[in-house]
PDB file of N, CA and C in Angstrom:
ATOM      1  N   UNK A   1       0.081 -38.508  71.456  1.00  0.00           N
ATOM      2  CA  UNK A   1      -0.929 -38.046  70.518  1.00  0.00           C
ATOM      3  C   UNK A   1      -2.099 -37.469  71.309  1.00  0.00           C
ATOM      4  N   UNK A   2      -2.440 -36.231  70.877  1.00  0.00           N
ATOM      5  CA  UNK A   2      -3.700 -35.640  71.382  1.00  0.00           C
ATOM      6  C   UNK A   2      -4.889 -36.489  71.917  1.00  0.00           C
ATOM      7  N   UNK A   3      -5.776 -36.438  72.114  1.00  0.00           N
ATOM      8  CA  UNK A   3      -6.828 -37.510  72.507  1.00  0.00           C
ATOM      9  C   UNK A   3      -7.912 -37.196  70.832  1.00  0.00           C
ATOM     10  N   UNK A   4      -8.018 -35.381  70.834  1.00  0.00           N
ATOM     11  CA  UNK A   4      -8.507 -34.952  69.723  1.00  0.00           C
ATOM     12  C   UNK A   4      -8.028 -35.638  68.375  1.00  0.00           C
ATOM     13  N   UNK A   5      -7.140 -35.839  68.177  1.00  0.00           N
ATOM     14  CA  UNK A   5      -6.521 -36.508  66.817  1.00  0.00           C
ATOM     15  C   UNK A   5      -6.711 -38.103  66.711  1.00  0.00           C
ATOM     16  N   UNK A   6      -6.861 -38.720  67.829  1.00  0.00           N
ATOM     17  CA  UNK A   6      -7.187 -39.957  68.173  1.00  0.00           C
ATOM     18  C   UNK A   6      -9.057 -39.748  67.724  1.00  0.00           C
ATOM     19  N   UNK A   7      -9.398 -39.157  68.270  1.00  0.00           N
ATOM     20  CA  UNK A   7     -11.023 -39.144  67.904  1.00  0.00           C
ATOM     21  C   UNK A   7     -10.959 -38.240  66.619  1.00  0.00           C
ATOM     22  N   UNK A   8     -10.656 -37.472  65.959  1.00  0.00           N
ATOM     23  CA  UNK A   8     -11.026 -37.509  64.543  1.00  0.00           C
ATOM     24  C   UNK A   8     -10.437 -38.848  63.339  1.00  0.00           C
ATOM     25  N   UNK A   9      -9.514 -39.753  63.830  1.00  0.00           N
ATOM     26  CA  UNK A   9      -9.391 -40.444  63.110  1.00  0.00           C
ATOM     27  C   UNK A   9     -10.296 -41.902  63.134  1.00  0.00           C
ATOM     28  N   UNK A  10     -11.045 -41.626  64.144  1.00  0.00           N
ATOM     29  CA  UNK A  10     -11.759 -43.208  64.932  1.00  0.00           C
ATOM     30  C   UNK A  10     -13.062 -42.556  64.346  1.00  0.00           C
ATOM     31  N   UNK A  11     -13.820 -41.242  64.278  1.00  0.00           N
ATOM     32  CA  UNK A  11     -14.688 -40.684  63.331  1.00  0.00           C
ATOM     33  C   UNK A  11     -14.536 -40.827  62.030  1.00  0.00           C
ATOM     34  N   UNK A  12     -13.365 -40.530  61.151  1.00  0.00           N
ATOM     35  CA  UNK A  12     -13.193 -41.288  60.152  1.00  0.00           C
ATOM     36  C   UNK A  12     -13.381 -42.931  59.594  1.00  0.00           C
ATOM     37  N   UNK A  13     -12.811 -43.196  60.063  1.00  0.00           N
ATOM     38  CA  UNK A  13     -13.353 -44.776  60.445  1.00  0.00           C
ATOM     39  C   UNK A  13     -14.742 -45.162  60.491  1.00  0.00           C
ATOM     40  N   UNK A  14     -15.484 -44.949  61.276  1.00  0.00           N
ATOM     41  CA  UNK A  14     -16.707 -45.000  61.632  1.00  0.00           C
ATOM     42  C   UNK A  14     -17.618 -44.635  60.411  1.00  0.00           C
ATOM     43  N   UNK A  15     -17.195 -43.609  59.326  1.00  0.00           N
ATOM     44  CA  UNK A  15     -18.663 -43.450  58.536  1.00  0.00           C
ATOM     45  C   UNK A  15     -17.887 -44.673  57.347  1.00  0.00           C
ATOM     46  N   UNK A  16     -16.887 -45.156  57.079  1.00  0.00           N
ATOM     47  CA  UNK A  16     -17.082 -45.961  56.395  1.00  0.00           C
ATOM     48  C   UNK A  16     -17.912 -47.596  56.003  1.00  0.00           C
ATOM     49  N   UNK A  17     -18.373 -47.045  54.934  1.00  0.00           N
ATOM     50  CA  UNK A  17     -20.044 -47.806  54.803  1.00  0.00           C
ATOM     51  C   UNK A  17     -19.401 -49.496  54.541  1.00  0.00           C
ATOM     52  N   UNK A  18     -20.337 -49.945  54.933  1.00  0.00           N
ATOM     53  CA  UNK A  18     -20.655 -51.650  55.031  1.00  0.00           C
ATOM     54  C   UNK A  18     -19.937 -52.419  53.556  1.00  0.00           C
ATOM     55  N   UNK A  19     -19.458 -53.304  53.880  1.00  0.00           N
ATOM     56  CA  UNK A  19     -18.731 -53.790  52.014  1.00  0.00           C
ATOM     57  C   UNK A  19     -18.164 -52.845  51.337  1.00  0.00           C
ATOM     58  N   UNK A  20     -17.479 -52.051  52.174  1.00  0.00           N
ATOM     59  CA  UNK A  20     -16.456 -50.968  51.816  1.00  0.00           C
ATOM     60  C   UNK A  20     -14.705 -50.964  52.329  1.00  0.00           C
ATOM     61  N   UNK A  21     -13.692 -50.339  51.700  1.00  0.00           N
ATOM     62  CA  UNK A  21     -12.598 -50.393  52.401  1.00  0.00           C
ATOM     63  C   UNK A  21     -12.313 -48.901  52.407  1.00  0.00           C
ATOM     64  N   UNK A  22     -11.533 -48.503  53.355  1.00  0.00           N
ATOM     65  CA  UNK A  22     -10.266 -47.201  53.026  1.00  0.00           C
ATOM     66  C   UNK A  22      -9.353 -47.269  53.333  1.00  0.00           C
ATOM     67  N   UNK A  23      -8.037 -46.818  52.629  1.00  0.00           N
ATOM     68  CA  UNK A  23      -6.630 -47.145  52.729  1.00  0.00           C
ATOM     69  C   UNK A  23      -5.997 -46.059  54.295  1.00  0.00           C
ATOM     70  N   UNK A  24      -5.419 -46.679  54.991  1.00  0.00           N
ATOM     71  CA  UNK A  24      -4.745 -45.569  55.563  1.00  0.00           C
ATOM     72  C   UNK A  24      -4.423 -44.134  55.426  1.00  0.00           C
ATOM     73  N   UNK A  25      -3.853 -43.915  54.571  1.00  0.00           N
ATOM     74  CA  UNK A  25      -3.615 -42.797  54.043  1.00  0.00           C
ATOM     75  C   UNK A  25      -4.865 -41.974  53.525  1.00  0.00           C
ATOM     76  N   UNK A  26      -5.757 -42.784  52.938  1.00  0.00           N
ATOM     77  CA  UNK A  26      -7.074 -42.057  52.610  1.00  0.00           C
ATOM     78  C   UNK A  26      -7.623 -41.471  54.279  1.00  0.00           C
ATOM     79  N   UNK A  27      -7.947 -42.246  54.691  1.00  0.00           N
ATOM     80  CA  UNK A  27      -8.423 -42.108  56.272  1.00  0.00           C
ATOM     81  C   UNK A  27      -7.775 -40.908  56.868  1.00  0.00           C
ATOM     82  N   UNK A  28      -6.018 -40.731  56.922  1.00  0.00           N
ATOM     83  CA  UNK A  28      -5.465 -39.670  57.334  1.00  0.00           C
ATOM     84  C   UNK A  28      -5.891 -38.452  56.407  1.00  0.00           C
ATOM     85  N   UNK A  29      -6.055 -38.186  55.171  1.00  0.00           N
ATOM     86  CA  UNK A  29      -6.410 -37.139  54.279  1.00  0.00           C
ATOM     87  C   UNK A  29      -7.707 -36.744  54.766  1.00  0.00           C
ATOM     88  N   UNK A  30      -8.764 -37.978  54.663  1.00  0.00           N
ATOM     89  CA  UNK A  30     -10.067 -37.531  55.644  1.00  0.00           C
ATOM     90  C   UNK A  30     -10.466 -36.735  56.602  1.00  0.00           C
ATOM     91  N   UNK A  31      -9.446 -37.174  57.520  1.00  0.00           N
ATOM     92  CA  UNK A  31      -9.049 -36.800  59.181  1.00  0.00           C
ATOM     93  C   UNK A  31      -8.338 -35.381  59.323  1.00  0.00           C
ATOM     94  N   UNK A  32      -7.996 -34.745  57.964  1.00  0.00           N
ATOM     95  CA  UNK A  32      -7.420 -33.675  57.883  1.00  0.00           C
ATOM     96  C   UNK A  32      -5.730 -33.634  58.480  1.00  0.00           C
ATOM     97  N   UNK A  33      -5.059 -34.824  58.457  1.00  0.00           N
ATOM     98  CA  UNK A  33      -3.966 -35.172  58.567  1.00  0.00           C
ATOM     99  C   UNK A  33      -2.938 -35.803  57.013  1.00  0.00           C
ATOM    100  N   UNK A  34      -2.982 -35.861  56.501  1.00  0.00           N
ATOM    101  CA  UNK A  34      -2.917 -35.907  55.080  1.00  0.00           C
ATOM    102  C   UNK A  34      -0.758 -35.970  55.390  1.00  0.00           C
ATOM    103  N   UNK A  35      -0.499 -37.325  54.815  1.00  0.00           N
ATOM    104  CA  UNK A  35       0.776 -37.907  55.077  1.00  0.00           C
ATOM    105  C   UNK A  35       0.864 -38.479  56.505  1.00  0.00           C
ATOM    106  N   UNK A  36       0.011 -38.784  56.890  1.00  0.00           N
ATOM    107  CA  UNK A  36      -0.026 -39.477  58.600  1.00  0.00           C
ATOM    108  C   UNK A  36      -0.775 -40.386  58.385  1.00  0.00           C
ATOM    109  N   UNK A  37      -0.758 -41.416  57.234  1.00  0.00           N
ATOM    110  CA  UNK A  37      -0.994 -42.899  57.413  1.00  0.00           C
ATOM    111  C   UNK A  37      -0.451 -43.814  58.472  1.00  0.00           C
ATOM    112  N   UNK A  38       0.822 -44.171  59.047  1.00  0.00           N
ATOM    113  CA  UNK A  38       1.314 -44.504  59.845  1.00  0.00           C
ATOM    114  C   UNK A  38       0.574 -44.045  61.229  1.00  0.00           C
ATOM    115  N   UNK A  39       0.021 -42.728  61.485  1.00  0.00           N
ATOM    116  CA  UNK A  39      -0.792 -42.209  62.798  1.00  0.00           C
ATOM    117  C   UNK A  39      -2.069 -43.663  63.028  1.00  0.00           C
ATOM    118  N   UNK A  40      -2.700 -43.756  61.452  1.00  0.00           N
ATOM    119  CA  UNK A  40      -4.295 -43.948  61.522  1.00  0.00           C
ATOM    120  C   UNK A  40      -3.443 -45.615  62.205  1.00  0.00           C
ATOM    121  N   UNK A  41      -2.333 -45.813  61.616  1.00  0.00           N
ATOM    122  CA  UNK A  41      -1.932 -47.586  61.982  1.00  0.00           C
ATOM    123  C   UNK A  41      -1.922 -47.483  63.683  1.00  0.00           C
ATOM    124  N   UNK A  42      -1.242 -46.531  63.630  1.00  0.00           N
ATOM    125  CA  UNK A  42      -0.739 -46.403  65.380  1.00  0.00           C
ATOM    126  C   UNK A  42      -2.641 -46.226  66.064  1.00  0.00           C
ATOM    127  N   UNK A  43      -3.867 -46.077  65.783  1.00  0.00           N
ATOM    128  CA  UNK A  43      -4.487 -45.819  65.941  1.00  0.00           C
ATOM    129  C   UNK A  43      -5.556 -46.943  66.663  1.00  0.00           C
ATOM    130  N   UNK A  44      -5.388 -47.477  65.009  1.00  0.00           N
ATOM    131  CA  UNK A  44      -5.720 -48.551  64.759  1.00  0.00           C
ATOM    132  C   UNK A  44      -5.158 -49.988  66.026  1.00  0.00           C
ATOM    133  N   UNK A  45      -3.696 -49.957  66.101  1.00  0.00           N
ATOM    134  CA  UNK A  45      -3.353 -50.949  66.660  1.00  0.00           C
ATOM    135  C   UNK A  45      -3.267 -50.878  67.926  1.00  0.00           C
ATOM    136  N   UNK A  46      -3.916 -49.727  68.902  1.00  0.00           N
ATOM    137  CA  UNK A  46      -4.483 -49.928  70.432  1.00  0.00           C
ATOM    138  C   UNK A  46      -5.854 -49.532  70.328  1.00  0.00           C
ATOM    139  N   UNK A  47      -6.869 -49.756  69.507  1.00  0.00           N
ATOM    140  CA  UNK A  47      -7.729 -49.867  69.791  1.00  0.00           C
ATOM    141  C   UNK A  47      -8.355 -50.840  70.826  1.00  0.00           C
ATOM    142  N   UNK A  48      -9.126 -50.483  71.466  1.00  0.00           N
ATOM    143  CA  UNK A  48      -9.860 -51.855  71.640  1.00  0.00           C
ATOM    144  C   UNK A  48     -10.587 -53.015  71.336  1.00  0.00           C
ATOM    145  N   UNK A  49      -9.947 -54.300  71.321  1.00  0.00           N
ATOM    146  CA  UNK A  49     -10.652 -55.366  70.985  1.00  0.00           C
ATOM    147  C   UNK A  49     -12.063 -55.454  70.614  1.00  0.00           C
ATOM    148  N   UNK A  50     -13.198 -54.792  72.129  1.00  0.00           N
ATOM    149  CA  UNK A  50     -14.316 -55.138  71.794  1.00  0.00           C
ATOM    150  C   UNK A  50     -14.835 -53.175  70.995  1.00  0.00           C
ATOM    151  N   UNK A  51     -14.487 -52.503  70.816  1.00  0.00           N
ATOM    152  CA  UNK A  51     -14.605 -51.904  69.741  1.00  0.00           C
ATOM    153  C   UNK A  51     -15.483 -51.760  68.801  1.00  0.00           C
ATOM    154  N   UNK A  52     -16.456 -50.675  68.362  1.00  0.00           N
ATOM    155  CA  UNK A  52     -17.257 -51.257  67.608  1.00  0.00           C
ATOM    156  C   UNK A  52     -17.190 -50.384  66.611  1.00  0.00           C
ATOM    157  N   UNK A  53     -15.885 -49.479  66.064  1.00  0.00           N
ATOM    158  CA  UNK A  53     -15.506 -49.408  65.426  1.00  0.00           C
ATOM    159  C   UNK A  53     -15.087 -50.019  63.807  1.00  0.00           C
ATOM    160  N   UNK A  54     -15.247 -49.948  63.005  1.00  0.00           N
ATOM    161  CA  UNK A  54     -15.248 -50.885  62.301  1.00  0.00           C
ATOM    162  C   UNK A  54     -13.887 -50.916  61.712  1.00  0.00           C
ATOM    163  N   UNK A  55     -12.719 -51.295  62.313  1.00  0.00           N
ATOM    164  CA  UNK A  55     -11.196 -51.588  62.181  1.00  0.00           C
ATOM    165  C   UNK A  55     -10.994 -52.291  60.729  1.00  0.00           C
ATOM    166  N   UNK A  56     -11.858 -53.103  60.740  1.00  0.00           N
ATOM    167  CA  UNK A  56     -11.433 -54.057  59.321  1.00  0.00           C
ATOM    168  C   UNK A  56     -11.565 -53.744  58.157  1.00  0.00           C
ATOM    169  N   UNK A  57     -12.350 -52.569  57.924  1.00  0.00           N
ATOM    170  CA  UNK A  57     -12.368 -51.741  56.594  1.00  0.00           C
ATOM    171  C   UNK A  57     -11.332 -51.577  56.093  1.00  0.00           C
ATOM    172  N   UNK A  58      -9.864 -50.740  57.715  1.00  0.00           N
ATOM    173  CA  UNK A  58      -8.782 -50.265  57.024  1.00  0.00           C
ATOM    174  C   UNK A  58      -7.549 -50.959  56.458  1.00  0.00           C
ATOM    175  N   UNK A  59      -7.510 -51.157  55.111  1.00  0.00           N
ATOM    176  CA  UNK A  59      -6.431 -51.843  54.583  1.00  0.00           C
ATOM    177  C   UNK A  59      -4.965 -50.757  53.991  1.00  0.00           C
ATOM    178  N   UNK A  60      -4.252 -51.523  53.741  1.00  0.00           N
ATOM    179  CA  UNK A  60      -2.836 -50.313  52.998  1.00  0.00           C
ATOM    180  C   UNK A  60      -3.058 -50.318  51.565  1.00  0.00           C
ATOM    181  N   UNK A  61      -2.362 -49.365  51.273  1.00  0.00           N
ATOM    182  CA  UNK A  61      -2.248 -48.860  49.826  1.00  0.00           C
ATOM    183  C   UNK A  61      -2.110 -49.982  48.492  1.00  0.00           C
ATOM    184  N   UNK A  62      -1.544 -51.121  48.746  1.00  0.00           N
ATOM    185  CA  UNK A  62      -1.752 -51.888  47.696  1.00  0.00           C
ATOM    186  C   UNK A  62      -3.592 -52.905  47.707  1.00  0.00           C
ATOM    187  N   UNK A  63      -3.884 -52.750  48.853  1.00  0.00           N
ATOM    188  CA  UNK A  63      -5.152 -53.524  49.328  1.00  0.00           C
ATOM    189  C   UNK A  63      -5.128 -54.796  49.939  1.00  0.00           C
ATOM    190  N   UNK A  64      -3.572 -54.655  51.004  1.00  0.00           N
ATOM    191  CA  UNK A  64      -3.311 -55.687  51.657  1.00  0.00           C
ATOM    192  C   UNK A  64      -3.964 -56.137  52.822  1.00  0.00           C
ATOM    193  N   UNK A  65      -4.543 -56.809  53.580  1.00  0.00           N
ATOM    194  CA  UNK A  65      -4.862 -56.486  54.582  1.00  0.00           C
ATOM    195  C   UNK A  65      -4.235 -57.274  55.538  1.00  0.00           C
ATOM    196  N   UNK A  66      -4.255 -56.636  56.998  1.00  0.00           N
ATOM    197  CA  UNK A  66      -3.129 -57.095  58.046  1.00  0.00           C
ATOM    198  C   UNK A  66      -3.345 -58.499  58.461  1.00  0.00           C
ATOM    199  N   UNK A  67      -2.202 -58.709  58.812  1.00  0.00           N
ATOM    200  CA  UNK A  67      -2.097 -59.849  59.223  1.00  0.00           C
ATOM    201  C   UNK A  67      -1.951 -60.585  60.896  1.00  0.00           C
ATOM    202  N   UNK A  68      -2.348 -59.433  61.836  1.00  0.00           N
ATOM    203  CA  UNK A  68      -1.699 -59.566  63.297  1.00  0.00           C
ATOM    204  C   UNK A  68      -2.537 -60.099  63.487  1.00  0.00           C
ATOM    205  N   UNK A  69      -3.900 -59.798  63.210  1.00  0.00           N
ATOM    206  CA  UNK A  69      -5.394 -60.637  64.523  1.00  0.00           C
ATOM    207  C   UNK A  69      -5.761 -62.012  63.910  1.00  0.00           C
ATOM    208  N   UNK A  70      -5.674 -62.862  64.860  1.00  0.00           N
ATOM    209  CA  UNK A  70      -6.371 -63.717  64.231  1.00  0.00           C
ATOM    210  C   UNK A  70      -7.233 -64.394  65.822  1.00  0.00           C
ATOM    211  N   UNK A  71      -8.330 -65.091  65.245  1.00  0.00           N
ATOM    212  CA  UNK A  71      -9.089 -65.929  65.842  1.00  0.00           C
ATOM    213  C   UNK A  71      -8.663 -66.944  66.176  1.00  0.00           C
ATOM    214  N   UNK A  72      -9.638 -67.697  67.467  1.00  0.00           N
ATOM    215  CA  UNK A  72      -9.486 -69.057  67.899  1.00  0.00           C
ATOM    216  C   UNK A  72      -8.975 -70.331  66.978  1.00  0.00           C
ATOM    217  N   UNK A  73      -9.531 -70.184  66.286  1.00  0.00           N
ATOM    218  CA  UNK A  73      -9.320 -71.121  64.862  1.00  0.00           C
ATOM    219  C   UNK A  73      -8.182 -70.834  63.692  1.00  0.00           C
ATOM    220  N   UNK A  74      -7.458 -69.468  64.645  1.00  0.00           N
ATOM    221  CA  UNK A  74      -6.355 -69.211  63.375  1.00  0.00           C
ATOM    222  C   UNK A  74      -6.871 -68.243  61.976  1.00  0.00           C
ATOM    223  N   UNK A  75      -7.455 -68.265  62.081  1.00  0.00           N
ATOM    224  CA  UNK A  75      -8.128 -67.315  60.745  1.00  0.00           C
ATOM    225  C   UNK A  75      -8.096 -65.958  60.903  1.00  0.00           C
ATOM    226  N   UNK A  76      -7.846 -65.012  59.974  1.00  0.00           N
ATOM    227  CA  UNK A  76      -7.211 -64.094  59.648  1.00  0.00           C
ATOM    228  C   UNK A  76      -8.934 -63.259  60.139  1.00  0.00           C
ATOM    229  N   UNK A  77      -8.835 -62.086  61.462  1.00  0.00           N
ATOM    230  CA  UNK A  77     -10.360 -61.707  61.926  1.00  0.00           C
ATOM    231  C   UNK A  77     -11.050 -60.830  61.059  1.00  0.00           C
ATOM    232  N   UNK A  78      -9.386 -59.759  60.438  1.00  0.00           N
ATOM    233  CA  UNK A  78     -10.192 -59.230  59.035  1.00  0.00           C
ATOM    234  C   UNK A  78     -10.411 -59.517  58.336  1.00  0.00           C
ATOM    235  N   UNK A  79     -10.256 -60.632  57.535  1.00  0.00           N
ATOM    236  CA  UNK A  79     -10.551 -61.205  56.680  1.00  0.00           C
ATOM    237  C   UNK A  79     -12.163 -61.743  56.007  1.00  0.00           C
ATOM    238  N   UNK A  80     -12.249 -62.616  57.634  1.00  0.00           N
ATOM    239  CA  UNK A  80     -13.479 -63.154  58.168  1.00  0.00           C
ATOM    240  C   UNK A  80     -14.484 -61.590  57.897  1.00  0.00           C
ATOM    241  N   UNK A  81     -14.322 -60.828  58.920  1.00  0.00           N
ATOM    242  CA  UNK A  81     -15.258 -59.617  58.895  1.00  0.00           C
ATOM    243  C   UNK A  81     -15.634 -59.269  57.266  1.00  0.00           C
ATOM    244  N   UNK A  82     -14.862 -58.669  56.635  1.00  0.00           N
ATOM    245  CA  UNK A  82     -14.519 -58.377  55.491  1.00  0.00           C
ATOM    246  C   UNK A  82     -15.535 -59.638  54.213  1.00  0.00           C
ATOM    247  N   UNK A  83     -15.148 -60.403  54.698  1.00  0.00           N
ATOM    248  CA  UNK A  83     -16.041 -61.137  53.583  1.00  0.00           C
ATOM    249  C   UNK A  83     -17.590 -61.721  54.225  1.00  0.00           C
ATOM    250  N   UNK A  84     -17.586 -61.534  55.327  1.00  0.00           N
ATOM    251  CA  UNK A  84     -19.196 -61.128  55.930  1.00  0.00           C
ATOM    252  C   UNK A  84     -19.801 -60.466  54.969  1.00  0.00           C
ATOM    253  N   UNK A  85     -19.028 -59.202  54.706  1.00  0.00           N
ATOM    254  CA  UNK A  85     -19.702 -57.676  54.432  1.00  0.00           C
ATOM    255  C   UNK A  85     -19.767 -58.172  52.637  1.00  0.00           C
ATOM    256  N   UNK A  86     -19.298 -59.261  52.441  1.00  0.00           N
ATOM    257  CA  UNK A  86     -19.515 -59.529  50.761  1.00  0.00           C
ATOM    258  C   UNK A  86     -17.958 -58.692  50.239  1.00  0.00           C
ATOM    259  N   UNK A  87     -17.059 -58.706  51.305  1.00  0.00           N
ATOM    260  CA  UNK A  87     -15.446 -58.068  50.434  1.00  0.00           C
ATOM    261  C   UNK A  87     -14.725 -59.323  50.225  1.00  0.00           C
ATOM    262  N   UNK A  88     -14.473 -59.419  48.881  1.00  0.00           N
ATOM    263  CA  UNK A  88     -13.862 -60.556  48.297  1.00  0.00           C
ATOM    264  C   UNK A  88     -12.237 -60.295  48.966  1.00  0.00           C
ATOM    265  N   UNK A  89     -11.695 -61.603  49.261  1.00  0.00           N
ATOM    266  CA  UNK A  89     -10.179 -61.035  49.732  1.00  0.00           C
ATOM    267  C   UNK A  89      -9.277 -62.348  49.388  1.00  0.00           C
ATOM    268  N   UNK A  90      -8.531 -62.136  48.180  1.00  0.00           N
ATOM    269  CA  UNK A  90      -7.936 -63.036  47.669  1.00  0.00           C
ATOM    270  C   UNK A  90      -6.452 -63.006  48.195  1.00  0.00           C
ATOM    271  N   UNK A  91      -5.793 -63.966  48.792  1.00  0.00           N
ATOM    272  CA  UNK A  91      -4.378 -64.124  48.502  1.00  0.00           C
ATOM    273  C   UNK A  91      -3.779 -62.815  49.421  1.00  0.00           C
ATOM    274  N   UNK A  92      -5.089 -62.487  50.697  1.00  0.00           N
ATOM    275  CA  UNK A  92      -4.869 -61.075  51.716  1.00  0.00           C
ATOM    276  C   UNK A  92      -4.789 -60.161  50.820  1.00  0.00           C
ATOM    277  N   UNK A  93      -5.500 -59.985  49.821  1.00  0.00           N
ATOM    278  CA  UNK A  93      -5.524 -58.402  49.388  1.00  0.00           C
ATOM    279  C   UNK A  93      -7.418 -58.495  48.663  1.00  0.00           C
ATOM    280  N   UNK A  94      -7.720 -56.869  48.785  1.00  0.00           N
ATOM    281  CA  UNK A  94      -8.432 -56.969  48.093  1.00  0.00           C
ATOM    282  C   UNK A  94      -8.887 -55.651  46.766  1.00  0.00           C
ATOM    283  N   UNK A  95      -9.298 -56.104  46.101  1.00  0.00           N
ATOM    284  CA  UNK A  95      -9.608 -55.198  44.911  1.00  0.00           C
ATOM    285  C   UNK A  95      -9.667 -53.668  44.895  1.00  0.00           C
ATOM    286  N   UNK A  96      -8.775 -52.436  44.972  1.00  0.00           N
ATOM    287  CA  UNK A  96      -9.405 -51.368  45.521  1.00  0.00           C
ATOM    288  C   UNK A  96     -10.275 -50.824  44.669  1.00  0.00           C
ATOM    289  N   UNK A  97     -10.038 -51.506  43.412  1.00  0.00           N
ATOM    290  CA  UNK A  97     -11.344 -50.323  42.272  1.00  0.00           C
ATOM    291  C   UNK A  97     -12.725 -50.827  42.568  1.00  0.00           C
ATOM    292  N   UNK A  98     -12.542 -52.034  42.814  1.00  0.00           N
ATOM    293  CA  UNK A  98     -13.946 -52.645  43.240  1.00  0.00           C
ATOM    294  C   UNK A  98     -14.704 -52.062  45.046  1.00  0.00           C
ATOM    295  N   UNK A  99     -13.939 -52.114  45.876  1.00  0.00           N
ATOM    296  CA  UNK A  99     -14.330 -51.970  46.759  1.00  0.00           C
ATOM    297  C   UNK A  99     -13.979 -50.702  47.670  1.00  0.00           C
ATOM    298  N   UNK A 100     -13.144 -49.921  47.234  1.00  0.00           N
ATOM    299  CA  UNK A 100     -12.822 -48.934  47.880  1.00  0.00           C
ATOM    300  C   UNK A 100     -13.769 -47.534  48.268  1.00  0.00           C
ATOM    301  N   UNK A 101     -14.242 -47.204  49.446  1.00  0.00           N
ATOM    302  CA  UNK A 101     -14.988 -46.274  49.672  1.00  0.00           C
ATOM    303  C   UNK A 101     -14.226 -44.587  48.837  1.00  0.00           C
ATOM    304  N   UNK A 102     -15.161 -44.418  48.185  1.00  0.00           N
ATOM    305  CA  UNK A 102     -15.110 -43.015  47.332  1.00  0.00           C
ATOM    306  C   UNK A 102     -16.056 -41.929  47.955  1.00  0.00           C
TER     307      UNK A 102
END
């Protein structure tokens, strides 16, 4: 992958606002890649750890959110982040009419 396509999708990312989500696929449409949800994942999953990116916004199309990172304590890191920001996240999913960046 380009380095360019890697940085317009990590720019995407980035303006999404605080107690907000966007779906993959939204993010790729953003990014001017539009059917390259799977890219923003591949994107997403070598980022870097300390990153200040805000990774945890991006959830999938039903409003699942992932399940790979977790913390010292076992707890799900998006999750944690996510309901910092006041995003309710029931049962790993969360609401997209409620919270989805428009």
């Amino acid at each position: 992958m380009s380095k360019e396509l890697y940085l317009q999708i990590l720019e995407v990312i980035a303006l999404i606002p605080y107690g907000k989500v966007a779906t993959y696929g939204q993010i790729a449409q953003l990014a001017g890649l539009p059917k390259h949800a799977r890219l923003v994942g591949y994107v997403l999953k070598h980022l870097d750890p300390d990153s200040e990116i805000p990774w945890h916004r991006v959830i999938n199309s039903q409003g699942k959110i992932s399940t790979t990172r977790l913390n010292f304590q076992g707890e799900n890191i998006q999750q944690v982040k996510l309901l910092e920001e006041g995003v309710v996240v029931l049962d790993r999913k969360v609401k997209l009419k409620k919270y989805q960046w428009s």
